[in-house]
C-alpha atoms as a PDB file:
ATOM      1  CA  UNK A   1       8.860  -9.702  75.032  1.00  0.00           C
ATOM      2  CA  UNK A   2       6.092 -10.739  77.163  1.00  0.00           C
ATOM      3  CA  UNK A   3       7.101 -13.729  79.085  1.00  0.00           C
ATOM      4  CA  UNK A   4       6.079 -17.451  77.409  1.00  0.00           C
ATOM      5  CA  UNK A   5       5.825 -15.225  74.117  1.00  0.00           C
ATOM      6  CA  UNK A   6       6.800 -17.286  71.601  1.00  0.00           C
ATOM      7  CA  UNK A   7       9.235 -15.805  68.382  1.00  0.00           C
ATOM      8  CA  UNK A   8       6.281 -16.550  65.666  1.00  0.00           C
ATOM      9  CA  UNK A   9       3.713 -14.509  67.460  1.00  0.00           C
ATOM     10  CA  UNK A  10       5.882 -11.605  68.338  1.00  0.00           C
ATOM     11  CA  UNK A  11       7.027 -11.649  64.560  1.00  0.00           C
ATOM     12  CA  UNK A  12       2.859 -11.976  63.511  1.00  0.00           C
ATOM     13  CA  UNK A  13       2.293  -8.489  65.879  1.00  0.00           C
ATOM     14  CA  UNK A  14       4.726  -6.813  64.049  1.00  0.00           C
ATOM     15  CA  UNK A  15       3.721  -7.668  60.613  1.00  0.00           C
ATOM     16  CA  UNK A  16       0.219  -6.538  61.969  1.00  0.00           C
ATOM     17  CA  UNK A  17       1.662  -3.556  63.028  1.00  0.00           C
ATOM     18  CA  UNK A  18       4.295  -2.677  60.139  1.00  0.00           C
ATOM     19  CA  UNK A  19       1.182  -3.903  57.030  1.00  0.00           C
ATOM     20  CA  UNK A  20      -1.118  -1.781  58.994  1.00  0.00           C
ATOM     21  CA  UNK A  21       1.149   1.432  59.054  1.00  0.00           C
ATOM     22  CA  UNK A  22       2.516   0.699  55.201  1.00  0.00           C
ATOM     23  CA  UNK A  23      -1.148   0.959  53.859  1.00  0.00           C
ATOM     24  CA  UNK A  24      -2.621   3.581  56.261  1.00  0.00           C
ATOM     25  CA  UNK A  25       0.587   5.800  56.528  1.00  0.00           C
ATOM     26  CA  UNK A  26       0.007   6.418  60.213  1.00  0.00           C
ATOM     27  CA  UNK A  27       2.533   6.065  63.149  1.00  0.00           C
ATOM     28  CA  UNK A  28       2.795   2.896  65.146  1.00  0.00           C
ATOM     29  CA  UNK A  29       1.858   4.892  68.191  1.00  0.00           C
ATOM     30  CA  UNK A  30      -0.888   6.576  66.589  1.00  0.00           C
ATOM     31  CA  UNK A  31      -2.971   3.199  65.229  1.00  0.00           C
ATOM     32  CA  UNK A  32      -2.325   1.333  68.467  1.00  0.00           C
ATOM     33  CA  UNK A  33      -1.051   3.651  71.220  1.00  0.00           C
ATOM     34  CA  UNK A  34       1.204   2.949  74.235  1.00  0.00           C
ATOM     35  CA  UNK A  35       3.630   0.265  72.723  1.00  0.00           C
ATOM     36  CA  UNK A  36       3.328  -2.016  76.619  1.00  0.00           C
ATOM     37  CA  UNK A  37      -0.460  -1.907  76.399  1.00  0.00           C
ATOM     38  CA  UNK A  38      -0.639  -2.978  73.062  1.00  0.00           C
ATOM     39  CA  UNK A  39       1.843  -6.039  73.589  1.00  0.00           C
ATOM     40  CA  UNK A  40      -0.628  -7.057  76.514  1.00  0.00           C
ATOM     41  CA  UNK A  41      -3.403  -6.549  74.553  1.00  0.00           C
ATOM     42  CA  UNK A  42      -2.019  -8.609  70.937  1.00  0.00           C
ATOM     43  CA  UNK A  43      -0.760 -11.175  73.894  1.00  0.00           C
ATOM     44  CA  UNK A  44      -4.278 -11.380  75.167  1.00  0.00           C
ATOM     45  CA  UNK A  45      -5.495 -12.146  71.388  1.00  0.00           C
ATOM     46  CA  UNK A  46      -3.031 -14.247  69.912  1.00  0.00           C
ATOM     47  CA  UNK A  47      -1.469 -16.830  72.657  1.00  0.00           C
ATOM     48  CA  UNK A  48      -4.380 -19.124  73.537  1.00  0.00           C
ATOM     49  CA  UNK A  49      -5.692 -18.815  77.140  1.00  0.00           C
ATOM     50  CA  UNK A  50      -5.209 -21.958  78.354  1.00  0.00           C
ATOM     51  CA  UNK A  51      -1.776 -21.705  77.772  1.00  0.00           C
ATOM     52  CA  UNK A  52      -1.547 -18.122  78.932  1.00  0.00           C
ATOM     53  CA  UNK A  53      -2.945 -19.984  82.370  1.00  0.00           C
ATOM     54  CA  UNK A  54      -0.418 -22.175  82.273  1.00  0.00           C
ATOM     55  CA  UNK A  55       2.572 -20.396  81.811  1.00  0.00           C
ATOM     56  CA  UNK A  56       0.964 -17.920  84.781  1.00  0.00           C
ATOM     57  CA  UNK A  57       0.930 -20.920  87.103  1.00  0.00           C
ATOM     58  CA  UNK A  58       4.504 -22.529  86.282  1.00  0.00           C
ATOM     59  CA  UNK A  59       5.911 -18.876  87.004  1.00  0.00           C
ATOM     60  CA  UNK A  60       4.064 -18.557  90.447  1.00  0.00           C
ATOM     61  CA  UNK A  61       5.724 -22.211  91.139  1.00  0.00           C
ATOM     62  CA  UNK A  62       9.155 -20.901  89.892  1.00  0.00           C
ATOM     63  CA  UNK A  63       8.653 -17.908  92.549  1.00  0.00           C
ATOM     64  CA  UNK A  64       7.491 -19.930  95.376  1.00  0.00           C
ATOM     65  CA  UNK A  65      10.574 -22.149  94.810  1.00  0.00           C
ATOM     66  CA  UNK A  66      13.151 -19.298  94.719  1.00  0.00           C
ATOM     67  CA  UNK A  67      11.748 -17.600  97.831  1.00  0.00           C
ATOM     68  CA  UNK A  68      12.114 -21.063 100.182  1.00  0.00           C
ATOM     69  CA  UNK A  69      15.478 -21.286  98.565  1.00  0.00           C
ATOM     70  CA  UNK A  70      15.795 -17.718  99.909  1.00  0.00           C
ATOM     71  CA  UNK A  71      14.335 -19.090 103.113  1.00  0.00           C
ATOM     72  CA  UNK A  72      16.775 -21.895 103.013  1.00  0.00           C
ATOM     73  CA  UNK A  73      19.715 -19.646 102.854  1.00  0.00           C
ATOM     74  CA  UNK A  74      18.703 -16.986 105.525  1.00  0.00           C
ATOM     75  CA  UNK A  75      18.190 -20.095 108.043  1.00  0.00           C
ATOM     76  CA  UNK A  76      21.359 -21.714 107.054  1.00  0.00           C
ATOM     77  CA  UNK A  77      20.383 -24.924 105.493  1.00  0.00           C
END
């Protein structure tokens, strides 16, 4: 799952994905390709942008906090 992906719209792609193949009889891979670019793509589409930029930003502050507490325990405090 793509990270701050919630359960309902991972369970919406795949009912996309599994209605789509039932009436069409194609493969999964052949309607939408590589499986990773489609879940970028489908998260792109169906998890609103402003919360896509949100979740982006709280992860860059998670990762700037980890890497002074790596800082932190390199320099012994």
């Amino acid at each position: 799952m793509q990270p701050g992906v919630d359960r309902a719209v991972v369970l919406q792609a795949v009912k996309d994905v599994t209605a789509h193949c039932a009436e069409t009889g194609e493969s999964p891979r052949t309607a939408f390709g590589d499986p990773d670019a489609y879940a970028a793509q489908t998260v792109a589409r169906l998890v609103p942008a402003d919360r896509a930029a949100r979740e982006k930003r709280h992860r860059a502050v998670e990762g700037a906090l980890d890497v002074l507490g790596r800082i932190g325990d390199v320099a012994g405090l």
